[in-house]
Protein backbone atom coordinates (compact mmCIF):
# COMPACT_ATOMS: atom_id res chain seq x y z
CA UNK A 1 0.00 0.00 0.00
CA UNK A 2 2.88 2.30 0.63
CA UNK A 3 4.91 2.66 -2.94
CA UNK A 4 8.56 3.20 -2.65
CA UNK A 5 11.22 2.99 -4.77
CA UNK A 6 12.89 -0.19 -5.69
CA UNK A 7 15.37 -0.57 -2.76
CA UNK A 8 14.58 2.33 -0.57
CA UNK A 9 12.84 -0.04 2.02
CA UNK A 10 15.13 -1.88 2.29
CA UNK A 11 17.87 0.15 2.94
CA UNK A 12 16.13 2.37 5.05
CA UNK A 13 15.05 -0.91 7.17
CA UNK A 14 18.46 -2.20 7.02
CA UNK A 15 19.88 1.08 8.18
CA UNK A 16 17.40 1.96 11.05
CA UNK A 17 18.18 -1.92 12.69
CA UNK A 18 21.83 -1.35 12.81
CA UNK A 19 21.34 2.44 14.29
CA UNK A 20 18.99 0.54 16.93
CA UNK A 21 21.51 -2.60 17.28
CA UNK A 22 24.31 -0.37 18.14
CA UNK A 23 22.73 2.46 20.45
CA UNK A 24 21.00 -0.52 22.48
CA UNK A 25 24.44 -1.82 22.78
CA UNK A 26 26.14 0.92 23.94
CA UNK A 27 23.50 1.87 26.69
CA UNK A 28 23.22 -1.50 27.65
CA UNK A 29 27.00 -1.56 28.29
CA UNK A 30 26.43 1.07 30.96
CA UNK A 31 23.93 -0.95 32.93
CA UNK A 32 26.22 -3.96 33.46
CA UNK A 33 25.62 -7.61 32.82
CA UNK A 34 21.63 -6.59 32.71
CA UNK A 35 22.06 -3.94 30.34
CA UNK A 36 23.29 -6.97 27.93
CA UNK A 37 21.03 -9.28 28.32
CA UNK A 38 17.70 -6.60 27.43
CA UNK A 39 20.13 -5.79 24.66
CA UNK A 40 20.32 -9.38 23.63
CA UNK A 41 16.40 -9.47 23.69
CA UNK A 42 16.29 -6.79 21.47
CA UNK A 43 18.01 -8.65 18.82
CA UNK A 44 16.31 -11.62 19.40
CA UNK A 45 13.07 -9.89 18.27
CA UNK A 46 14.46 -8.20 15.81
CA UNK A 47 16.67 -11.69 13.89
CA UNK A 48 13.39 -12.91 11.88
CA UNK A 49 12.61 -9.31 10.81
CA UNK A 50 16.03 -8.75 9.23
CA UNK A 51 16.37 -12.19 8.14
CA UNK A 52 12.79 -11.72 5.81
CA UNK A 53 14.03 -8.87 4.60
CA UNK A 54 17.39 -9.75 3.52
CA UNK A 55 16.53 -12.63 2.08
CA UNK A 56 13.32 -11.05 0.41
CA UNK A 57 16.18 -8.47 -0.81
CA UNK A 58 18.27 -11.25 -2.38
CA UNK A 59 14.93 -13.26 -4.28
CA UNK A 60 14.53 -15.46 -1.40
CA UNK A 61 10.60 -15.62 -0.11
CA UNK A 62 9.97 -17.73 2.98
CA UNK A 63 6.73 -19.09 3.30
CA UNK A 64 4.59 -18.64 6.26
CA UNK A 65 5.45 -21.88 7.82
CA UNK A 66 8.90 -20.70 7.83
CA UNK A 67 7.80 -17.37 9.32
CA UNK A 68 6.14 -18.61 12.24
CA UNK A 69 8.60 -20.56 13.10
CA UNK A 70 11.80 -18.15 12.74
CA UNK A 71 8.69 -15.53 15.14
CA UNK A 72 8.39 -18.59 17.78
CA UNK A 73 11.63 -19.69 18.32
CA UNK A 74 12.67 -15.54 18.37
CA UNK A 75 10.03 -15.23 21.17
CA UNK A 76 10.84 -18.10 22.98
CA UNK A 77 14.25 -16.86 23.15
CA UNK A 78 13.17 -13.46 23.96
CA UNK A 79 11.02 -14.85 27.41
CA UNK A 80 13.93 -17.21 28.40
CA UNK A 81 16.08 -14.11 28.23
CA UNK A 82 13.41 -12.19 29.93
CA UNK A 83 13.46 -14.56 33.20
CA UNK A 84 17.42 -13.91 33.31
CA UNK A 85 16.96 -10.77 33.89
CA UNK A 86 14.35 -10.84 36.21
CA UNK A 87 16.37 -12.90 38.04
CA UNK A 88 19.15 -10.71 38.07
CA UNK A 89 17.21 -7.83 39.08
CA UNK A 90 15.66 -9.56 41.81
CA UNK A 91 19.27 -10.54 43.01
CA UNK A 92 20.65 -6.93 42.61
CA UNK A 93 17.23 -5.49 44.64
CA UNK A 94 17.92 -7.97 47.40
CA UNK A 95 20.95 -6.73 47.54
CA UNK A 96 20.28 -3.43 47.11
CA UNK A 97 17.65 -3.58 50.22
CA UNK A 98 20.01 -4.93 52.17
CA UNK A 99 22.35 -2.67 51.84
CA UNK A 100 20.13 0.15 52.38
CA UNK A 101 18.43 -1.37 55.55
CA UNK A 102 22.36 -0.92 57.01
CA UNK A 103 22.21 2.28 55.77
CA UNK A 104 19.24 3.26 58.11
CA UNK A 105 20.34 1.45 61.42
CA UNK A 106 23.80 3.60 60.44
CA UNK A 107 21.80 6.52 60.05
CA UNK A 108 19.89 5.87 63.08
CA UNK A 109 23.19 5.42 65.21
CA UNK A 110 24.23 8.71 64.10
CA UNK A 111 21.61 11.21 63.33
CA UNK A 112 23.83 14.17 62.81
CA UNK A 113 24.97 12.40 59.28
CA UNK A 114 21.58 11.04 58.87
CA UNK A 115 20.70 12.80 55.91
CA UNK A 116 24.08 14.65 54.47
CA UNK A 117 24.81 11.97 52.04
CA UNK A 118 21.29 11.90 50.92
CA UNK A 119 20.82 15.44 50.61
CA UNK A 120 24.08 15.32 48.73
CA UNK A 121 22.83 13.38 46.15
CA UNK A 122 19.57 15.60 45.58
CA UNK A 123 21.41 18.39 44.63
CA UNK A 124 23.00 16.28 41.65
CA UNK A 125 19.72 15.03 40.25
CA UNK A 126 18.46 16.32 37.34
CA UNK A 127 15.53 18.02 37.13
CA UNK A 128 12.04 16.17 36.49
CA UNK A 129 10.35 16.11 33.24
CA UNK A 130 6.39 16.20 33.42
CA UNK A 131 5.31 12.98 33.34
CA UNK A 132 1.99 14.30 33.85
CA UNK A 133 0.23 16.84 31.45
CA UNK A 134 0.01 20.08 32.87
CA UNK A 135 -3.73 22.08 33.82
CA UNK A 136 -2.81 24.56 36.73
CA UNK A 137 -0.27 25.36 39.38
CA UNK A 138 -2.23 25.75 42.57
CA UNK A 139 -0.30 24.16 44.69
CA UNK A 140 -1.20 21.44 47.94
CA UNK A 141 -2.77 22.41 50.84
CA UNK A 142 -0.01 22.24 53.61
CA UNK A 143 -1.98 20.09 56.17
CA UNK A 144 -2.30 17.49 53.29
CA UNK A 145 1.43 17.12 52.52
CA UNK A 146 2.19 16.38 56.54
CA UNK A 147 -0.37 13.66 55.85
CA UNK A 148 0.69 12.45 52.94
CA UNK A 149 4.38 12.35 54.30
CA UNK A 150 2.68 9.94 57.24
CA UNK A 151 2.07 7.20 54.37
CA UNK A 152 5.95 6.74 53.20
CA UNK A 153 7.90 4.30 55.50
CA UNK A 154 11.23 2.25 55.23
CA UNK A 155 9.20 -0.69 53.79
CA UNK A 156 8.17 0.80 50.52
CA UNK A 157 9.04 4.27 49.64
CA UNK A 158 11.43 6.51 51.69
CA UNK A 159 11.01 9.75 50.91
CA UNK A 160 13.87 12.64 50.82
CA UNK A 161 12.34 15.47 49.60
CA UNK A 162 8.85 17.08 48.61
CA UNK A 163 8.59 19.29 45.78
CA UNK A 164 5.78 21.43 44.85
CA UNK A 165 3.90 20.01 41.56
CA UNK A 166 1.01 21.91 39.38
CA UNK A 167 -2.10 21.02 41.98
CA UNK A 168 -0.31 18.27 44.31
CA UNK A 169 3.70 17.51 45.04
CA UNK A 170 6.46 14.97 43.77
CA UNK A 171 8.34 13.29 46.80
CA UNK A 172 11.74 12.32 46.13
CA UNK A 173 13.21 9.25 47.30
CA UNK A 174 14.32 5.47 47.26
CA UNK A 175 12.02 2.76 46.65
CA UNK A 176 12.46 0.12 48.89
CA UNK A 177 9.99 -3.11 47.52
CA UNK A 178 9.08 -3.92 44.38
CA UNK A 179 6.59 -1.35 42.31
CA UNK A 180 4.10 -3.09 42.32
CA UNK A 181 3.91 -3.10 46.04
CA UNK A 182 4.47 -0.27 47.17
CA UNK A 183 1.94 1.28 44.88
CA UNK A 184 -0.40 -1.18 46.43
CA UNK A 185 0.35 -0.45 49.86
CA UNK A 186 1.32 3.43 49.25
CA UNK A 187 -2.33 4.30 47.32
CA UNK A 188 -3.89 2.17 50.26
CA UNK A 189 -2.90 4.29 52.75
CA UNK A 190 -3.44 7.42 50.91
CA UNK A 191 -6.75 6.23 50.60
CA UNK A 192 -7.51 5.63 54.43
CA UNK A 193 -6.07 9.08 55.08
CA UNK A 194 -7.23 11.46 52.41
CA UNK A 195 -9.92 9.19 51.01
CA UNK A 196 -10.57 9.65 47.16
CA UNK A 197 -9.06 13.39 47.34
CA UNK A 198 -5.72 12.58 45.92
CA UNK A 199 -4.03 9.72 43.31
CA UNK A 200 -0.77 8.55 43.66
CA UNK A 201 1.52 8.05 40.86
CA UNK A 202 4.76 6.14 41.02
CA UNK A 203 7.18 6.89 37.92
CA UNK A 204 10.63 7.61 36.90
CA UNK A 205 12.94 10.91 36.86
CA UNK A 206 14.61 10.99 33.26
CA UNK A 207 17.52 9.24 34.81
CA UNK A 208 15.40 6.41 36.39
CA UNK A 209 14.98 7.30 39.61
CA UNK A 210 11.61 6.30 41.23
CA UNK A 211 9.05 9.19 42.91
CA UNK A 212 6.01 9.56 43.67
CA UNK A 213 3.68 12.01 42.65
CA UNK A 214 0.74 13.19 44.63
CA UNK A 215 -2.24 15.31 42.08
CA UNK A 216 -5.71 15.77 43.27
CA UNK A 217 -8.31 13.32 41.30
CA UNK A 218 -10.14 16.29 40.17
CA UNK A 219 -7.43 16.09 37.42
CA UNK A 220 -8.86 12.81 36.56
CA UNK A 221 -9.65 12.31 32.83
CA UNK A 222 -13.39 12.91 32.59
CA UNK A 223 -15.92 11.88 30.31
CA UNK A 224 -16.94 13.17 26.79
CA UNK A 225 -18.88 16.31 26.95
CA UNK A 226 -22.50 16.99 24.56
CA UNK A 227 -20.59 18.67 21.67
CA UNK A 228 -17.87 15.94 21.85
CA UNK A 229 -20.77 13.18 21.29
CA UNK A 230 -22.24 15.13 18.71
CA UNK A 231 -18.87 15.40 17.03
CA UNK A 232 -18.57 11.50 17.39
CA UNK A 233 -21.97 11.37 15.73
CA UNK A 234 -21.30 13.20 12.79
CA UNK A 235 -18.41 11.71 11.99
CA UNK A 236 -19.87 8.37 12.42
CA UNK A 237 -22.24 9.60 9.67
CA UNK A 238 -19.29 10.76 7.89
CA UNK A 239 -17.38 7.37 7.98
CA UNK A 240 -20.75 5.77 6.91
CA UNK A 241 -20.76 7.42 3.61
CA UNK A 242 -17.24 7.11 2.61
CA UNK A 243 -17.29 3.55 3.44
CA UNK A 244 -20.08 3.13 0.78
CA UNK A 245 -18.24 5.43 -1.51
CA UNK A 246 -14.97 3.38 -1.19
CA UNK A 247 -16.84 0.15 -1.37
CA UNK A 248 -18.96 1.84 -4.55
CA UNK A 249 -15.45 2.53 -6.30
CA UNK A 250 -14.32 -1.11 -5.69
CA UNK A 251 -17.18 -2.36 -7.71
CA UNK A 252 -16.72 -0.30 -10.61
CA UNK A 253 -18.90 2.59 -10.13
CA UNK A 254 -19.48 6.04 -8.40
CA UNK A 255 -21.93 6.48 -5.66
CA UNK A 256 -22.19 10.23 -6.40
CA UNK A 257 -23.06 10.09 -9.90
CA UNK A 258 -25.14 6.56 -9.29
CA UNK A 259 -26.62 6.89 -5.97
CA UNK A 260 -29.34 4.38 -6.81
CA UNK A 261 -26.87 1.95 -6.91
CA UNK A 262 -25.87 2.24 -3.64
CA UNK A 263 -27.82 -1.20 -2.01
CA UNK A 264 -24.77 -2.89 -4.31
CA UNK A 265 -22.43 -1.51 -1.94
CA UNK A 266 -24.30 -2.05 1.30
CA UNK A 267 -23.18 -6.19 1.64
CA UNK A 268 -19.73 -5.07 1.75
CA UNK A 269 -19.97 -1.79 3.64
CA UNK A 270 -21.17 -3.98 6.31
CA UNK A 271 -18.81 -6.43 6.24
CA UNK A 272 -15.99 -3.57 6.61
CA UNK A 273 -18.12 -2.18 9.69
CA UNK A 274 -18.04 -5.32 11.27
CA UNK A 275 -14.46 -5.65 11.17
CA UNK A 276 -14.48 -2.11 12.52
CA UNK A 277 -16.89 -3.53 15.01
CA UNK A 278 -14.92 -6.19 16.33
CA UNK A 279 -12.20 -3.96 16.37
CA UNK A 280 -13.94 -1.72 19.12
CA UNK A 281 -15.36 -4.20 21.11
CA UNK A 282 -12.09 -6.01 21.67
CA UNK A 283 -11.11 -2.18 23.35
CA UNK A 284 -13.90 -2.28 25.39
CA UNK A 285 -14.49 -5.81 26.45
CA UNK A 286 -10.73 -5.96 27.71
CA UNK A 287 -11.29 -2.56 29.58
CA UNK A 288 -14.09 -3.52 30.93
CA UNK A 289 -12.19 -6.59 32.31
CA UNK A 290 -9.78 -4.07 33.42
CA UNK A 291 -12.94 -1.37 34.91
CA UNK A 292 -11.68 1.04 32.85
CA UNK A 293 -14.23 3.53 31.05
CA UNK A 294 -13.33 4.46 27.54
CA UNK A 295 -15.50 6.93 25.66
CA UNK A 296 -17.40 6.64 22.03
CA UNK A 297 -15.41 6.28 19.20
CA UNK A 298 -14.56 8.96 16.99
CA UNK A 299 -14.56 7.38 12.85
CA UNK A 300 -12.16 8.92 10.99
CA UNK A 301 -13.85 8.84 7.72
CA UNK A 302 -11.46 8.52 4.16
CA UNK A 303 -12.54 7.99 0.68
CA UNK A 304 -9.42 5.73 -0.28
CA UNK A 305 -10.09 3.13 1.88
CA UNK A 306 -13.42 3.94 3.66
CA UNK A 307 -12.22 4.88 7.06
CA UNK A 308 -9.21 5.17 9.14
CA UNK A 309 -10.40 3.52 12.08
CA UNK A 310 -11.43 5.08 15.04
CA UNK A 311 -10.01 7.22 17.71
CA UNK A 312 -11.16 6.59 21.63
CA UNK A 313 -10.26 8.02 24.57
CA UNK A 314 -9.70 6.77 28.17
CA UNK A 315 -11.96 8.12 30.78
CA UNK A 316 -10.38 6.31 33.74
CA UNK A 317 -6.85 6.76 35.06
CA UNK A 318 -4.86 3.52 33.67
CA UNK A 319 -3.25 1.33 36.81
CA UNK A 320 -0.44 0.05 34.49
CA UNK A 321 1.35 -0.60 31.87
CA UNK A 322 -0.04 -4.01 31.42
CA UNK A 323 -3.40 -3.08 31.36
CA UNK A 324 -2.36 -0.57 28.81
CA UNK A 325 -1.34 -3.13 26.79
CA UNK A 326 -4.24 -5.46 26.97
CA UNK A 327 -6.56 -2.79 26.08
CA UNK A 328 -4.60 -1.54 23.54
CA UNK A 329 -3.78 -4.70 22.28
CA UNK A 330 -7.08 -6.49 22.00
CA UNK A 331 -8.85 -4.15 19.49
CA UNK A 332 -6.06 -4.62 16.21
CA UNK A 333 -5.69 -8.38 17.43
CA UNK A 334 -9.30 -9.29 17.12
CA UNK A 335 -10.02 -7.01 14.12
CA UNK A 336 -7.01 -7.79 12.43
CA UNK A 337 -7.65 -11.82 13.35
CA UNK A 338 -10.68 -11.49 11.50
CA UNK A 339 -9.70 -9.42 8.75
CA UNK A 340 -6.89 -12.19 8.06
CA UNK A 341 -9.70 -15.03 7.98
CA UNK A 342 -11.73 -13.08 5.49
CA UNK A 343 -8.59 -12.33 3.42
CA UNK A 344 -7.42 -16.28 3.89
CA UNK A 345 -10.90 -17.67 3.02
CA UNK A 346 -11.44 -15.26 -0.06
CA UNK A 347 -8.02 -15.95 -1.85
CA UNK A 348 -9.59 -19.56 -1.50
CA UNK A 349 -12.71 -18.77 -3.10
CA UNK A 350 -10.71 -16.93 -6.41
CA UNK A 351 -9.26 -17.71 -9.12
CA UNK A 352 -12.41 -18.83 -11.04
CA UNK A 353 -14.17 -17.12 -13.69
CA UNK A 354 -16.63 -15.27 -11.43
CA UNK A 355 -15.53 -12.32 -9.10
CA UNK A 356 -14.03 -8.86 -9.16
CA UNK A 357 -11.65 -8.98 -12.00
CA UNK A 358 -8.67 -7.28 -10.71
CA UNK A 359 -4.95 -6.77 -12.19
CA UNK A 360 -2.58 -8.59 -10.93
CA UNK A 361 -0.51 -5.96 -10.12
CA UNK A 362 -2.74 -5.13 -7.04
CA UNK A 363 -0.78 -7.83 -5.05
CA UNK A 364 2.39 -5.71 -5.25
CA UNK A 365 1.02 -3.54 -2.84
CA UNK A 366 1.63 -5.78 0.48
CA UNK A 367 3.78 -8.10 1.48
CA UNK A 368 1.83 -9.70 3.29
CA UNK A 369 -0.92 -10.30 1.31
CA UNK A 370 0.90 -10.87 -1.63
CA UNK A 371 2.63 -13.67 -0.34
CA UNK A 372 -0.45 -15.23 1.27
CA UNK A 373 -1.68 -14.51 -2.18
CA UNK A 374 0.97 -16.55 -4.00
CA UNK A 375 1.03 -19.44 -1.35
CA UNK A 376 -2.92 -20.02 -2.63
CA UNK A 377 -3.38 -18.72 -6.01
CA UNK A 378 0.25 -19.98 -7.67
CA UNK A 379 0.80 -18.94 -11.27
CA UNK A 380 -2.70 -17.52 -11.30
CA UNK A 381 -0.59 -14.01 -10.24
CA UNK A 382 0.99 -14.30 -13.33
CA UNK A 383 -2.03 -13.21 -15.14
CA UNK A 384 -2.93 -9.93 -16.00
CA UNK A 385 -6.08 -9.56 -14.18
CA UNK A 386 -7.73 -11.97 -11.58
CA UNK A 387 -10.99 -12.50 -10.51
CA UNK A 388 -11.06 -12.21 -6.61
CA UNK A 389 -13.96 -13.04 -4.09
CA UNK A 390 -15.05 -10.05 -2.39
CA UNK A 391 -14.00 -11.25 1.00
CA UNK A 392 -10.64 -10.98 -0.07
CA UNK A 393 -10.94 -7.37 -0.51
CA UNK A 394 -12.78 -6.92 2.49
CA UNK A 395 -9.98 -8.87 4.61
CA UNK A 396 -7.19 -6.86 2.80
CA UNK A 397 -9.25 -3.46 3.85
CA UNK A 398 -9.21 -4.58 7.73
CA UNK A 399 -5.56 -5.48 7.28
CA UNK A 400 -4.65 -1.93 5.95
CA UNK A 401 -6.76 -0.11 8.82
CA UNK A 402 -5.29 -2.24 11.64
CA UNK A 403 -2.18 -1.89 10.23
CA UNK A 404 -2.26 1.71 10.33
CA UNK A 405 -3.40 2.03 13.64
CA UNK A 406 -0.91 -0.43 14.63
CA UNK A 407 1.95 2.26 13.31
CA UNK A 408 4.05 2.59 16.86
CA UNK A 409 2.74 6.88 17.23
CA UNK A 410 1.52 8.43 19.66
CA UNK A 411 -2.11 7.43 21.49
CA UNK A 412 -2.55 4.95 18.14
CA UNK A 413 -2.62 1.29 19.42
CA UNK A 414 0.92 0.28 17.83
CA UNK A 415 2.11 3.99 19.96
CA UNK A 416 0.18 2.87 23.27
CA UNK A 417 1.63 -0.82 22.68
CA UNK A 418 5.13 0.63 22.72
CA UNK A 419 4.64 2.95 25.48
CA UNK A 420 3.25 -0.21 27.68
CA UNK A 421 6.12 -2.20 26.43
CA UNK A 422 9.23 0.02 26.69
CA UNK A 423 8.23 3.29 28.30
CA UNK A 424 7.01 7.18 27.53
CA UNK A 425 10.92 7.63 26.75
CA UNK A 426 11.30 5.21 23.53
CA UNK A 427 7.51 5.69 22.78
CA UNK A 428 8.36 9.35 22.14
CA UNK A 429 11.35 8.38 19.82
CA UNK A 430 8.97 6.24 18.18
CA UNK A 431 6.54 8.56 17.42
CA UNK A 432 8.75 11.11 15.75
CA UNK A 433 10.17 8.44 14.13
CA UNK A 434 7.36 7.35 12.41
CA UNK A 435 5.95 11.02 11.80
CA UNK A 436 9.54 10.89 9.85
CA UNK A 437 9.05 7.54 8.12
CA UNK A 438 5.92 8.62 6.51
CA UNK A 439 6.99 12.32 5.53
CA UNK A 440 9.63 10.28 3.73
CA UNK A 441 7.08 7.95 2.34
CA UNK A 442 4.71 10.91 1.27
CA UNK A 443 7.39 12.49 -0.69
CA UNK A 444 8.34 9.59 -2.90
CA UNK A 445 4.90 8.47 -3.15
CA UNK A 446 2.92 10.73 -5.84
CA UNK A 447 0.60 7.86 -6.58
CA UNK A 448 -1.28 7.24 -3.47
CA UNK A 449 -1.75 9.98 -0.88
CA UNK A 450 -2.97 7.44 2.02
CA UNK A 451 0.36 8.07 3.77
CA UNK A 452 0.27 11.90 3.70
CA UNK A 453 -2.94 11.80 5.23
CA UNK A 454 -2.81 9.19 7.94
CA UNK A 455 0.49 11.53 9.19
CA UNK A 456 -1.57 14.60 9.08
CA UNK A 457 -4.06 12.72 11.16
CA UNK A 458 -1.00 11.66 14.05
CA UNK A 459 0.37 15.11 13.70
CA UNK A 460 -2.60 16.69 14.88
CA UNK A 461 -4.80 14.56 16.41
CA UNK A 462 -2.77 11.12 18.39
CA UNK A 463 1.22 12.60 18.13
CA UNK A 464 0.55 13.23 22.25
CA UNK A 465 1.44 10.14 24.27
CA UNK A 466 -0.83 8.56 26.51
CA UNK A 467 -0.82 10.09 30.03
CA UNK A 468 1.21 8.10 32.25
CA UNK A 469 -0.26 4.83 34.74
CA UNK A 470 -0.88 5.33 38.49
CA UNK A 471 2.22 2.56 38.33
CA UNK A 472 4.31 3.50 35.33
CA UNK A 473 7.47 1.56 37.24
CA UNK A 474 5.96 -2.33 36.52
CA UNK A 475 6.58 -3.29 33.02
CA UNK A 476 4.65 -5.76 31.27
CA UNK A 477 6.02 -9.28 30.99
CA UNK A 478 7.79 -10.63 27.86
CA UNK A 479 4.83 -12.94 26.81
CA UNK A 480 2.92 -9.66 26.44
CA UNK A 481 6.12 -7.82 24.22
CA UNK A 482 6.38 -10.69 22.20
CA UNK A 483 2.59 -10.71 20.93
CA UNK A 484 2.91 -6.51 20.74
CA UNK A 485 5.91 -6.53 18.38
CA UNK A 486 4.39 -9.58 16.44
CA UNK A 487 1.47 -7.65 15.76
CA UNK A 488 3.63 -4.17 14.65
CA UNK A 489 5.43 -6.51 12.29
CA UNK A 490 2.47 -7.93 10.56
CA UNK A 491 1.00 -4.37 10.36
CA UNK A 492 4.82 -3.41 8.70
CA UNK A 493 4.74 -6.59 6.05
CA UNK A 494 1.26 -5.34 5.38
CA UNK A 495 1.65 -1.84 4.37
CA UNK A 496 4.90 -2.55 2.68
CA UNK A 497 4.97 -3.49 -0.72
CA UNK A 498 6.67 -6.01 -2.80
CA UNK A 499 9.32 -4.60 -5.11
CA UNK A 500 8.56 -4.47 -8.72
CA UNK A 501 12.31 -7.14 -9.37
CA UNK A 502 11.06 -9.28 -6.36
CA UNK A 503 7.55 -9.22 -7.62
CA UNK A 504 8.51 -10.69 -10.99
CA UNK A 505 10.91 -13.14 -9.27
CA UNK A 506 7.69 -14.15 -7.47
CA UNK A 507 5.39 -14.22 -10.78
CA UNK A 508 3.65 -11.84 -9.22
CA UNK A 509 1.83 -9.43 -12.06
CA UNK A 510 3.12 -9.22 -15.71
């Protein structure tokens, strides 16, 4: 779906993996025998990627058999690495408990040093970025930070220093337990003291120190107002008609100029709906799980391909990162899981005499779905056109809209993936990096315009990252980053096209 020149993808692929490969390696140099291992997982996960693509760049297809298994044995490496370094990190936190337990019956002995080596160290941290966004600068009520201070303790957090913070304060500290917790134990006690007034949030400094951070839950993300579900209804509306109109095109005529015709399109308007469907309700069946509220989607209506997908909001604060993920996670894997059937089951159904006659050349446009294509349909691509079953086209629609919002930017589902996975730091980097990616992409591309849009659409409506969880400190576990980064790849090989050499390597098009 994305045209590029003949080897630009694969250079610029190439090129971004080593830039990755060696920054990874150098930071993870600095964190010791840890550092190496996460380094090692990154280039576990990324092996099969480079390995399809090389070989892809050399003539060499592997089939989907060969796929899987090069993405299972990857991610089984990738958890078995995973458990090292849990293990070393519970090791090191023993350790590091320990050693600050001393530290306090020291301190304890001799009160006059208590706090000079501490207070030492505060004056050579950095200062804090704002992990949360900003709305006002009133700041806490004195009485409530005494109280507050009464729920830190030597068992979870031990807290240093308070610092004034838009509505509420930032304690500074050392974290004495793991995240998990102490966030447990921490917002329970804030709770029995200060009752729903106040939400605690325990994240990182920019150089990875733990605080907490006090706000009031009147900043709490709140729910959609009248005009916003107005808004959502008209663009519902919206996304209704183009979906018709791109549906309309696909059969051969124009819904403008033959609105009559328009029950013709309404079998597969639906069927693109209820991918979109499915889509949704994977969101809100996992938040619910979760008791998160999210709000009513917002349909991004587009003529090329019917719709963009939608956009929804969170109206509950998120507890963490893995339930970030699951919600996040749920809505491209269920849509995109059924978009793949549709696509699988409609390549089965072609080929005959009867369908949408189609050229050949359409199958250049995805990797994916051109090699699924091939696997089925053989030297049938070698024709010049090809009569497809609808459900093929419908499947290849889902594939392109999950695929796009599976692009790692911002609060898109690929963006909030990478933010559960690897943190607001990388996600940011990510985000910009993709803005990049399809700037580059729109420029080389005069043909199709979908990229130019979708980035307009990031850049002003999802480029801002989602705001952080109450516990931003407990990553997700590797099963989790496996399936995530499994499911950006498939949304890459989908909007990435198939070379015009490698295509006719394949005997795929004329």
């Amino acid at each position: 779906m994305l045209d590029l020149p003949e080897n630009f993808t694969i250079l610029a692929i190439g090129a971004i993996a080593l830039i990755i490969l060696i920054w990874g390696y150098n930071r993870g140099k600095q964190l010791g025998e840890i550092g190496i291992l996460a380094w090692l997982q990154s280039v576990t996960l990324m092996t099969p990627w480079l390995l399809f693509f090389i070989l892809l760049a050399t003539g060499i297809y592997i089939n989907f058999i060969g796929v899987i298994f090069l993405l299972l044995t990857s991610t089984g490496v990738y958890i078995y690495l995973g458990r090292q370094i849990r293990k070393k990190a519970i090791e090191q936190n023993l350790s590091s408990v320990n050693l600050n337990n001393n530290i306090l019956k020291s301190e304890k002995e001799n009160p006059e040093n208590s706090n000079s080596e501490e207070e030492k160290n505060n004056q050579e941290e950095s200062s804090l970025q704002n992990p949360i966004p900003e709305i006002n600068f009133t700041p806490i009520d004195e009485q409530d930070i005494e109280t507050i201070k009464g729920i830190f303790n030597i068992d979870t957090f031990f807290s240093t220093e308070t610092i004034p913070y838009q509505e509420g304060a930032i304690f500074k500290g050392n974290l004495r337990t793991e995240p998990e917790i102490a966030h447990q134990k921490l917002s329970e006690k804030l709770e029995e003291k200060l009752g729903d007034k106040y939400r605690l949030f325990l994240v990182e400094t920019p150089d990875g120190k733990p605080v907490v951070i006090i706000l009031p839950s009147s900043n709490d993300p709140k729910p959609l107002t009248l005009v916003q579900k107005n808004l959502a209804l008209v663009l519902f509306v919206a996304t209704a008609f183009t979906s018709i109109e791109a549906i309309s095109v696909l059969l051969g005529f124009d819904l403008i100029d033959n609105w009559s015709r328009y029950p013709e399109s309404l079998p597969l308007t639906l069927g693109l709906w209820l991918i979109l469907f499915v889509h949704e309700m994977g969101h809100r069946i996992m938040a619910e799980k979760h008791n998160i509220k999210v709000s009513l989607p917002f349909f991004l209506p587009n003529i090329q391909i019917g719709t963009f997908g939608a956009i929804t909001r969170f109206e509950s604060l998120i507890p963490n990162r893995s339930v970030l993920f699951d919600i996040a996670f749920a809505g491209p894997a269920l849509g995109g899981g059924l978009s793949l059937i549709m696509l699988f089951f409609g390549l089965v159904m072609s080929g005959g005499n009867t369908g949408l006659q189609i050229p050949s050349l359409f199958f250049q446009g995805s990797i994916l779905v051109g090699g699924l294509a091939k696997l089925i349909l053989g030297s049938t691509l070698s024709q010049a056109t090809i009569a497809i079953h609808p459900l093929m086209i419908l499947g290849w629609l889902g594939l392109v809209i999950t695929a796009l919002n599976c692009l790692p930017a911002g609060q898109l589902d690929g963006g909030r993936i990478i933010q559960a996975i690897y943190g607001r730091k990388i996600a940011r980097r990510a985000t910009i990096l993709t803005l990049i990616v399809l700037g580059i992409v729109s420029l080389f591309n005069t043909v199709n315009s979908l990229p130019f849009y979708w980035a307009i659409v990031i850049l002003f409506l999802q480029r801002d990252l989602e705001r952080p969880s109450l516990n931003e400190l407990t990553e997700p576990d590797d099963t989790r980053a496996g399936w995530g980064l499994l499911l950006i790849f498939m949304a890459l090989i989908t909007l990435i096209p198939i070379t015009p050499s490698l295509a006719i390597r394949f005997g795929i098009g004329i």
